[in-house]
PDB file of N, CA and C in Angstrom:
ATOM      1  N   UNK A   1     -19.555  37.657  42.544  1.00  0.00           N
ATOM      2  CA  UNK A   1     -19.043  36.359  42.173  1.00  0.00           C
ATOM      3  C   UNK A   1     -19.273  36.164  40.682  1.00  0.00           C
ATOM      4  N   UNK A   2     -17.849  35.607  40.346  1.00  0.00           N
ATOM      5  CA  UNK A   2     -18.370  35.287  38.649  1.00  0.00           C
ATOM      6  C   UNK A   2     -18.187  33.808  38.437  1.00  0.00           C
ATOM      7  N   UNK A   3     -19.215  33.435  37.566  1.00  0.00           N
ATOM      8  CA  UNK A   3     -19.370  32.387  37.152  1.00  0.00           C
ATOM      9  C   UNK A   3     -18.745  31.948  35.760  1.00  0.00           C
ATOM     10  N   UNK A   4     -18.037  30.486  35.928  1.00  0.00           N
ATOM     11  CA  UNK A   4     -16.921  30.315  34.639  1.00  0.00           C
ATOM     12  C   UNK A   4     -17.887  29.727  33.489  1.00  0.00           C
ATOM     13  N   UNK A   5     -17.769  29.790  32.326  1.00  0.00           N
ATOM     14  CA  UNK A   5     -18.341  29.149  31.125  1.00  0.00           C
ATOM     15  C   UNK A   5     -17.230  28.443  30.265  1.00  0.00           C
ATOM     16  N   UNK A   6     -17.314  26.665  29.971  1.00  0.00           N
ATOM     17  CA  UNK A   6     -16.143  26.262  29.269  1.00  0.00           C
ATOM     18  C   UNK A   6     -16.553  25.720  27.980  1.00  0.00           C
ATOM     19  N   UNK A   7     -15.885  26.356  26.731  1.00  0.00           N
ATOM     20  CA  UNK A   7     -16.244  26.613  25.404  1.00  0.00           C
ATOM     21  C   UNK A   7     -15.216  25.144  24.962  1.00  0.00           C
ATOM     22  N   UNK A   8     -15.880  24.671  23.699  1.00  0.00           N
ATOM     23  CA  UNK A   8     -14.717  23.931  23.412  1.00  0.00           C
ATOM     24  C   UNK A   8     -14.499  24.077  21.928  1.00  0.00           C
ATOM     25  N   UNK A   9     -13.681  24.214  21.502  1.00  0.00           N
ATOM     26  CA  UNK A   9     -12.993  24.682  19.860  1.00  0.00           C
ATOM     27  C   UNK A   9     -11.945  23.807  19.564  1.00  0.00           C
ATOM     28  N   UNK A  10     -11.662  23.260  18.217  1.00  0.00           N
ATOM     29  CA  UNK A  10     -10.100  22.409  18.211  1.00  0.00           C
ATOM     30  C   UNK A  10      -9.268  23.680  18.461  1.00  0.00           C
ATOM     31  N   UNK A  11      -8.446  22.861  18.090  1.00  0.00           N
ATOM     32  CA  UNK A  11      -6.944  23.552  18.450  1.00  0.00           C
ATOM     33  C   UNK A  11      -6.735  24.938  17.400  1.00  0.00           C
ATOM     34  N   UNK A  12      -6.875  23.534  16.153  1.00  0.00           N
ATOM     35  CA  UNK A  12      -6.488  24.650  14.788  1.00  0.00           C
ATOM     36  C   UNK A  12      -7.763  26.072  14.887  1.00  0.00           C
ATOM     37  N   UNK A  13      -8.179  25.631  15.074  1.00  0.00           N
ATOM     38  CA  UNK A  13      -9.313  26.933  14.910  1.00  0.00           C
ATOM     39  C   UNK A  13      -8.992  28.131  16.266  1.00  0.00           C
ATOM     40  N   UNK A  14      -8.903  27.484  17.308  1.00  0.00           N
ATOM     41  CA  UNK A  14      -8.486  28.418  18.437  1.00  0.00           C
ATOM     42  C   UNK A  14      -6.942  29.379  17.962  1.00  0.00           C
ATOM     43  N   UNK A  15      -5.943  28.594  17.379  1.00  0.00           N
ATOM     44  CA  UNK A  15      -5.079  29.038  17.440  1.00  0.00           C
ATOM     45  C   UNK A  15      -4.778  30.392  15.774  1.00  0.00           C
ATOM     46  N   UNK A  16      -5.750  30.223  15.398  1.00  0.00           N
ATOM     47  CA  UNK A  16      -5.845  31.161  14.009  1.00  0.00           C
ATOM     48  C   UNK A  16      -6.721  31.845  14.870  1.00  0.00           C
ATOM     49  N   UNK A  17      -7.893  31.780  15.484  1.00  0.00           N
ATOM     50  CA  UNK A  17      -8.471  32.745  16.130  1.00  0.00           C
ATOM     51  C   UNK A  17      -7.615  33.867  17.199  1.00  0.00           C
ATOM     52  N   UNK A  18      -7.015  33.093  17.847  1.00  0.00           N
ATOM     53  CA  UNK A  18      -6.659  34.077  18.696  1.00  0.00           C
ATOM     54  C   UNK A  18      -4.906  34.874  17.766  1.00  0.00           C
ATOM     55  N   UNK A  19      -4.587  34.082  16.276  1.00  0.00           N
ATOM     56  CA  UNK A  19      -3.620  35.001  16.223  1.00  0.00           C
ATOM     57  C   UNK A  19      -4.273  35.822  15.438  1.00  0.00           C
ATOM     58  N   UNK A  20      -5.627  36.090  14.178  1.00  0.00           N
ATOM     59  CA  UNK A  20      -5.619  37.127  13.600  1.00  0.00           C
ATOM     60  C   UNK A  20      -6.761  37.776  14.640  1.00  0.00           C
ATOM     61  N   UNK A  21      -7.222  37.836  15.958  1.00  0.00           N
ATOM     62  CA  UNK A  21      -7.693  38.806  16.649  1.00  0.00           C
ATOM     63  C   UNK A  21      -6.284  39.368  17.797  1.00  0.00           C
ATOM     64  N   UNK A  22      -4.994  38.797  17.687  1.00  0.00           N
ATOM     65  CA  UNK A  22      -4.016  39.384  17.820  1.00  0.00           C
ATOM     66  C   UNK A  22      -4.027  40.752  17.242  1.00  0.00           C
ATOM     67  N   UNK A  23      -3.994  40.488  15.784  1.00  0.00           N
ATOM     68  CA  UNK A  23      -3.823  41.267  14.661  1.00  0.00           C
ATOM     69  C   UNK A  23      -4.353  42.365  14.497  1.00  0.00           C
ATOM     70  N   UNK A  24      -5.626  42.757  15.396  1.00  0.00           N
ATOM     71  CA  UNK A  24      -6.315  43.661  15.709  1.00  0.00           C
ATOM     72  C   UNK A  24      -6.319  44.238  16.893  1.00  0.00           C
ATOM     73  N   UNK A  25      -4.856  43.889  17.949  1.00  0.00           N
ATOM     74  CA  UNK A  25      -5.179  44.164  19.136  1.00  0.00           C
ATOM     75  C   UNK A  25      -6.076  44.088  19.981  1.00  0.00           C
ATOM     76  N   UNK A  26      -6.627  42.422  20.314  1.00  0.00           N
ATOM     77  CA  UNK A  26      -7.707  42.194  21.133  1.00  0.00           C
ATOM     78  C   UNK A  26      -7.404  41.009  21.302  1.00  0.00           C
ATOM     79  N   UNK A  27      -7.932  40.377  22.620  1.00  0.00           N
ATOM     80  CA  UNK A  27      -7.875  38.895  22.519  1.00  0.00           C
ATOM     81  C   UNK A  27      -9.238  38.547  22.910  1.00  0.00           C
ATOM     82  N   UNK A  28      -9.417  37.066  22.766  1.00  0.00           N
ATOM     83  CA  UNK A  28     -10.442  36.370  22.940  1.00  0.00           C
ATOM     84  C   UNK A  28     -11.120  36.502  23.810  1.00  0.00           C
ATOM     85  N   UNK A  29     -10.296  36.752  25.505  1.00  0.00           N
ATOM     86  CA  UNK A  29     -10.964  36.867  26.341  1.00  0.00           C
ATOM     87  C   UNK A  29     -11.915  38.521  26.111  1.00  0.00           C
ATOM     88  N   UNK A  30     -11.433  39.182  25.568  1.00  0.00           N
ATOM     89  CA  UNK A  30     -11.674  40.989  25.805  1.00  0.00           C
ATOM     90  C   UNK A  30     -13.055  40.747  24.570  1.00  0.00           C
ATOM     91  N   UNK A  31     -13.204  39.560  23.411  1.00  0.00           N
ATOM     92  CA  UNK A  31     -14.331  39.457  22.547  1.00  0.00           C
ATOM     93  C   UNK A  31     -15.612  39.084  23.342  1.00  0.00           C
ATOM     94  N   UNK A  32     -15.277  37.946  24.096  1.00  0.00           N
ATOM     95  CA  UNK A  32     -16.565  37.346  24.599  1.00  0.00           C
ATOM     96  C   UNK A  32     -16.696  37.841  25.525  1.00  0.00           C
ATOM     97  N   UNK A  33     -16.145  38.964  26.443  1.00  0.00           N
ATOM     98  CA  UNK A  33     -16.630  39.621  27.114  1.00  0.00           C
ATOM     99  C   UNK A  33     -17.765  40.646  26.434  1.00  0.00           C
ATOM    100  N   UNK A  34     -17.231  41.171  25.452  1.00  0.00           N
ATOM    101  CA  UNK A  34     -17.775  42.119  25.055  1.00  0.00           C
ATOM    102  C   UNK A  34     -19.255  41.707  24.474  1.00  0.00           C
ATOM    103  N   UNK A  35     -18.752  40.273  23.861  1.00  0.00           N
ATOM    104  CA  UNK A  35     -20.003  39.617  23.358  1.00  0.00           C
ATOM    105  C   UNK A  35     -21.652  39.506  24.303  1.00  0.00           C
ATOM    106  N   UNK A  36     -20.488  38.458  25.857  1.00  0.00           N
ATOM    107  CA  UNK A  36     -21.991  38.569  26.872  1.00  0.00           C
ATOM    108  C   UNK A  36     -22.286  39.767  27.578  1.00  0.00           C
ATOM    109  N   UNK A  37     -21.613  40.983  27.293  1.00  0.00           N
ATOM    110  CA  UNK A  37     -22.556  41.891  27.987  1.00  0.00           C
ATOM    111  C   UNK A  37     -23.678  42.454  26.625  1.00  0.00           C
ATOM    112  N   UNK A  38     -23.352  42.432  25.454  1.00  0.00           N
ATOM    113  CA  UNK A  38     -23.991  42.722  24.404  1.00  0.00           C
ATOM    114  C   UNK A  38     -25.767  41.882  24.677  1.00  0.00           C
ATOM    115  N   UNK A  39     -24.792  40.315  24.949  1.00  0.00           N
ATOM    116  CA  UNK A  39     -26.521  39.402  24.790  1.00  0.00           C
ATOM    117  C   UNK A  39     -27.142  39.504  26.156  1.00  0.00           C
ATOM    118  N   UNK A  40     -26.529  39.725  27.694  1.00  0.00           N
ATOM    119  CA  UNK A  40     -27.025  40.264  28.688  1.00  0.00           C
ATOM    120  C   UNK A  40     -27.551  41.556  28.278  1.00  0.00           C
ATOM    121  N   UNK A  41     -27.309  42.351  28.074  1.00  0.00           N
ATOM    122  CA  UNK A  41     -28.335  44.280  27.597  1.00  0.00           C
ATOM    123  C   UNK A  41     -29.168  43.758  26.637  1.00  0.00           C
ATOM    124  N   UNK A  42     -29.385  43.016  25.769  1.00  0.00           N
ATOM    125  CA  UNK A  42     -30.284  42.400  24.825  1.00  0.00           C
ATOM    126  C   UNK A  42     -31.734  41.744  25.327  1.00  0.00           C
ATOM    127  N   UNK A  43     -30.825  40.881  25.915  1.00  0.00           N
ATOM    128  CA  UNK A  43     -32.298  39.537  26.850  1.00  0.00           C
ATOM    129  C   UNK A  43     -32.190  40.225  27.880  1.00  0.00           C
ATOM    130  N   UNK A  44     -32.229  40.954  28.874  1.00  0.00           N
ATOM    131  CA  UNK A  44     -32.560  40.900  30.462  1.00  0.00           C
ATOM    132  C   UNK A  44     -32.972  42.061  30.403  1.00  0.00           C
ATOM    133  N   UNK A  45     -34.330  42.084  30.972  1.00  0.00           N
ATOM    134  CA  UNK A  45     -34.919  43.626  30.637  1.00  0.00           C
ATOM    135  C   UNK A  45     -34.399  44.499  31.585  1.00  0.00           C
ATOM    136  N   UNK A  46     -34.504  45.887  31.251  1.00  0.00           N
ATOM    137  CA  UNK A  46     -33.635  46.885  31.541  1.00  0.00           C
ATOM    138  C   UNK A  46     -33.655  47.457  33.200  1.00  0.00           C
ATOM    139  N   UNK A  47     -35.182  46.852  33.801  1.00  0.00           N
ATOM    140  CA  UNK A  47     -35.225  47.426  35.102  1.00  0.00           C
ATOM    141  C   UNK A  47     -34.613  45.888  36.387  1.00  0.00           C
ATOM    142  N   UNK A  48     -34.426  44.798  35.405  1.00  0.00           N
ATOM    143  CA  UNK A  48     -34.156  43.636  36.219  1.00  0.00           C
ATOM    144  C   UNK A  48     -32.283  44.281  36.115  1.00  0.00           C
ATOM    145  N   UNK A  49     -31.498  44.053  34.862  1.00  0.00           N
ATOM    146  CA  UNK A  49     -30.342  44.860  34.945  1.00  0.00           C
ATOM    147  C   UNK A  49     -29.955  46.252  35.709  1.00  0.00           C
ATOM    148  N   UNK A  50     -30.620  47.226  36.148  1.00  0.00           N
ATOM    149  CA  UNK A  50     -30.966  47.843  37.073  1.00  0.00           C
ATOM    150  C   UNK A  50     -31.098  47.991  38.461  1.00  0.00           C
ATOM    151  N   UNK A  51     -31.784  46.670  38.566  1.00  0.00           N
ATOM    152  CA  UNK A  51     -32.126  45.689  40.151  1.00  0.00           C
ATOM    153  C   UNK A  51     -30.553  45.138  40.390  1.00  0.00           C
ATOM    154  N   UNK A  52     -29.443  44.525  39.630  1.00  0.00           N
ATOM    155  CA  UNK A  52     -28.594  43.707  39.614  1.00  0.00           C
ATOM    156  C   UNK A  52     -27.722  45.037  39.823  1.00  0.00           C
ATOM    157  N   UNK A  53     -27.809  45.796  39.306  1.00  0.00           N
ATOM    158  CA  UNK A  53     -26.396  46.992  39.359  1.00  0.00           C
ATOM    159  C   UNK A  53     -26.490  47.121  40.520  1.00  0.00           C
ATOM    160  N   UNK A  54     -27.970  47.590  41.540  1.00  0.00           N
ATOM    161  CA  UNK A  54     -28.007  48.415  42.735  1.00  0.00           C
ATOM    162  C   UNK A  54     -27.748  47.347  43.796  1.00  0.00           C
ATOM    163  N   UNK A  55     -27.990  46.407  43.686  1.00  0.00           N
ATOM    164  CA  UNK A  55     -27.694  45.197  45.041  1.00  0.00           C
ATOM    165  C   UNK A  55     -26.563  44.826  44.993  1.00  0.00           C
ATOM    166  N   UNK A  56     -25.626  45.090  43.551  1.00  0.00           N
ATOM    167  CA  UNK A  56     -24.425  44.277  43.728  1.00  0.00           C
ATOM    168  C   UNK A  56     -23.551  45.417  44.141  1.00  0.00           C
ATOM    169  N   UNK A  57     -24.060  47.027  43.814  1.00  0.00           N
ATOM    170  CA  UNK A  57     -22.973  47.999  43.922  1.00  0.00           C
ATOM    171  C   UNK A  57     -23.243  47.931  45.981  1.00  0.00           C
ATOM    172  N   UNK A  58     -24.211  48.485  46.600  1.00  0.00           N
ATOM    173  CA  UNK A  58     -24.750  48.458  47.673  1.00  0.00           C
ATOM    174  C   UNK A  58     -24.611  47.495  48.382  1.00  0.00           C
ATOM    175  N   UNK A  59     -23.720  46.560  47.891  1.00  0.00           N
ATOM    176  CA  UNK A  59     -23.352  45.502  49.148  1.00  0.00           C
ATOM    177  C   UNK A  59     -22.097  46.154  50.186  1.00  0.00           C
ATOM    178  N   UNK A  60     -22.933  46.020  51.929  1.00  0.00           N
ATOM    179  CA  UNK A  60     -21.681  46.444  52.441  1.00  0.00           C
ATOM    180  C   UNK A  60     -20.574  45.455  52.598  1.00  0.00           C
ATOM    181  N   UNK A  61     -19.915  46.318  53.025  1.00  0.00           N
ATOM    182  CA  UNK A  61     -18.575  44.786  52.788  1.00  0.00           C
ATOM    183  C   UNK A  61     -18.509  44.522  54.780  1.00  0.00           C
ATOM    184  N   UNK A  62     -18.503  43.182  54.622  1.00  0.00           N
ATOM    185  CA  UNK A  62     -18.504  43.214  56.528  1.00  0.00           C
ATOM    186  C   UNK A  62     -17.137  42.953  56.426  1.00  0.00           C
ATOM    187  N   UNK A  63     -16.579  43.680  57.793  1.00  0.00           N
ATOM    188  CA  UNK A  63     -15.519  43.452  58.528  1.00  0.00           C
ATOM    189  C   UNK A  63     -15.261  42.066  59.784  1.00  0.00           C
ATOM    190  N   UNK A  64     -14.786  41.287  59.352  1.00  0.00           N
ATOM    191  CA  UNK A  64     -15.224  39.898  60.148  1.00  0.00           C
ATOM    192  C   UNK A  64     -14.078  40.600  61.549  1.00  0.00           C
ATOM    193  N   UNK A  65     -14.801  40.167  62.664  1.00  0.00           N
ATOM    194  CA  UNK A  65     -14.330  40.682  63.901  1.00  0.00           C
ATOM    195  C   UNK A  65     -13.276  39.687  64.432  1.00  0.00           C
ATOM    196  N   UNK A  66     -12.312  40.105  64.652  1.00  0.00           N
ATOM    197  CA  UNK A  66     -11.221  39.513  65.554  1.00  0.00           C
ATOM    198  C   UNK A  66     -11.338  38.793  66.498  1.00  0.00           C
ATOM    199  N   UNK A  67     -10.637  37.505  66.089  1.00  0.00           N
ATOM    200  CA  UNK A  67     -10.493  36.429  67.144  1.00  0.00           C
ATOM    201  C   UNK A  67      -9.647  36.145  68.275  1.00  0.00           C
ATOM    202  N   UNK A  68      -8.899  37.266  68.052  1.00  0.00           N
ATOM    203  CA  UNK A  68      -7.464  37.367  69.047  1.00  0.00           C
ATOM    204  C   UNK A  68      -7.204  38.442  69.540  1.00  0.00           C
ATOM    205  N   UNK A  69      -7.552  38.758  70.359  1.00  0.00           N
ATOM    206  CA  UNK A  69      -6.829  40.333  70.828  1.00  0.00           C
ATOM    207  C   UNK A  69      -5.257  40.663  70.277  1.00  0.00           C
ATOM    208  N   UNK A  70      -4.810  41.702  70.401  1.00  0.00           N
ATOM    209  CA  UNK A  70      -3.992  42.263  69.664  1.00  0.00           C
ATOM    210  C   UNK A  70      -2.032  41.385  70.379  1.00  0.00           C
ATOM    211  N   UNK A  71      -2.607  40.701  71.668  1.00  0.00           N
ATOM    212  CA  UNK A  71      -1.277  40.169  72.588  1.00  0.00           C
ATOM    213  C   UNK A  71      -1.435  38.536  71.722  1.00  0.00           C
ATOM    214  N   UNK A  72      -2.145  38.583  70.748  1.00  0.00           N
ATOM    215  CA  UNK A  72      -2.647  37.063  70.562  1.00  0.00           C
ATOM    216  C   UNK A  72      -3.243  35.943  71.348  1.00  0.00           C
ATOM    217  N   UNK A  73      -4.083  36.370  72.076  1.00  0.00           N
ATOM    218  CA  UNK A  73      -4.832  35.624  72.802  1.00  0.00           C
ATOM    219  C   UNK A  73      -6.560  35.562  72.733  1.00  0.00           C
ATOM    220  N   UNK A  74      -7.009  35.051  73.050  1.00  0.00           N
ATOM    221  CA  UNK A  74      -8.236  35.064  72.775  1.00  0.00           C
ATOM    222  C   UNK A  74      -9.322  35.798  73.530  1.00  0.00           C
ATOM    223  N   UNK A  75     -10.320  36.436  72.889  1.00  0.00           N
ATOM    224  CA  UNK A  75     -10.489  37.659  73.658  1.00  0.00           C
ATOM    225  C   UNK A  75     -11.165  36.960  74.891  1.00  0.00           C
ATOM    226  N   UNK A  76     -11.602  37.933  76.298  1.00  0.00           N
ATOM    227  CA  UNK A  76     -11.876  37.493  77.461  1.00  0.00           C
ATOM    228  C   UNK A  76     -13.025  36.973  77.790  1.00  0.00           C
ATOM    229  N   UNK A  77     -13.634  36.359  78.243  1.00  0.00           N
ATOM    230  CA  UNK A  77     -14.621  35.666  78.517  1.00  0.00           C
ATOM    231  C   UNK A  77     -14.688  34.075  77.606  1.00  0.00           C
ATOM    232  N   UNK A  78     -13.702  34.135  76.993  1.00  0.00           N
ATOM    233  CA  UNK A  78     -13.665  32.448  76.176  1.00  0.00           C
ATOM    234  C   UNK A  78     -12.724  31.466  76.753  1.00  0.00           C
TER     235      UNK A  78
END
């Protein structure tokens, strides 16, 4: 799950920002990405970032079980 962050900038400034990082082939969103993983590897020590890779990669994914048998009805005993 990701969590949203809402920045606020005027207009004029957003809109020169995002055209001369045009200009370089990048946009805003692809900067501050790059930015918070920079200050996340910075502040969060390296074995807690570590802890976060292995629980989030190692999640199984559940298969939620069927409510209907395949004739669309509900399975037997309900």
């Amino acid at each position: 799950m990701k969590d949203k962050i809402i920045l606020s900038m005027s207009d004029e400034k957003l809109s020169a920002l995002e055209m001369y990082l045009a200009q370089r082939n990048t946009t805003l969103t692809a900067e501050i990405d790059k930015y918070t993983e920079q200050l996340y590897s910075k502040n969060v020590p390296q074995n807690v970032r570590e802890y976060i890779e292995m629980t989030s990669d190692s999640k199984p994914i559940r298969k939620q079980r069927p409510t209907k048998n395949p004739e669309g009805r509900p399975p037997s005993g309900q």
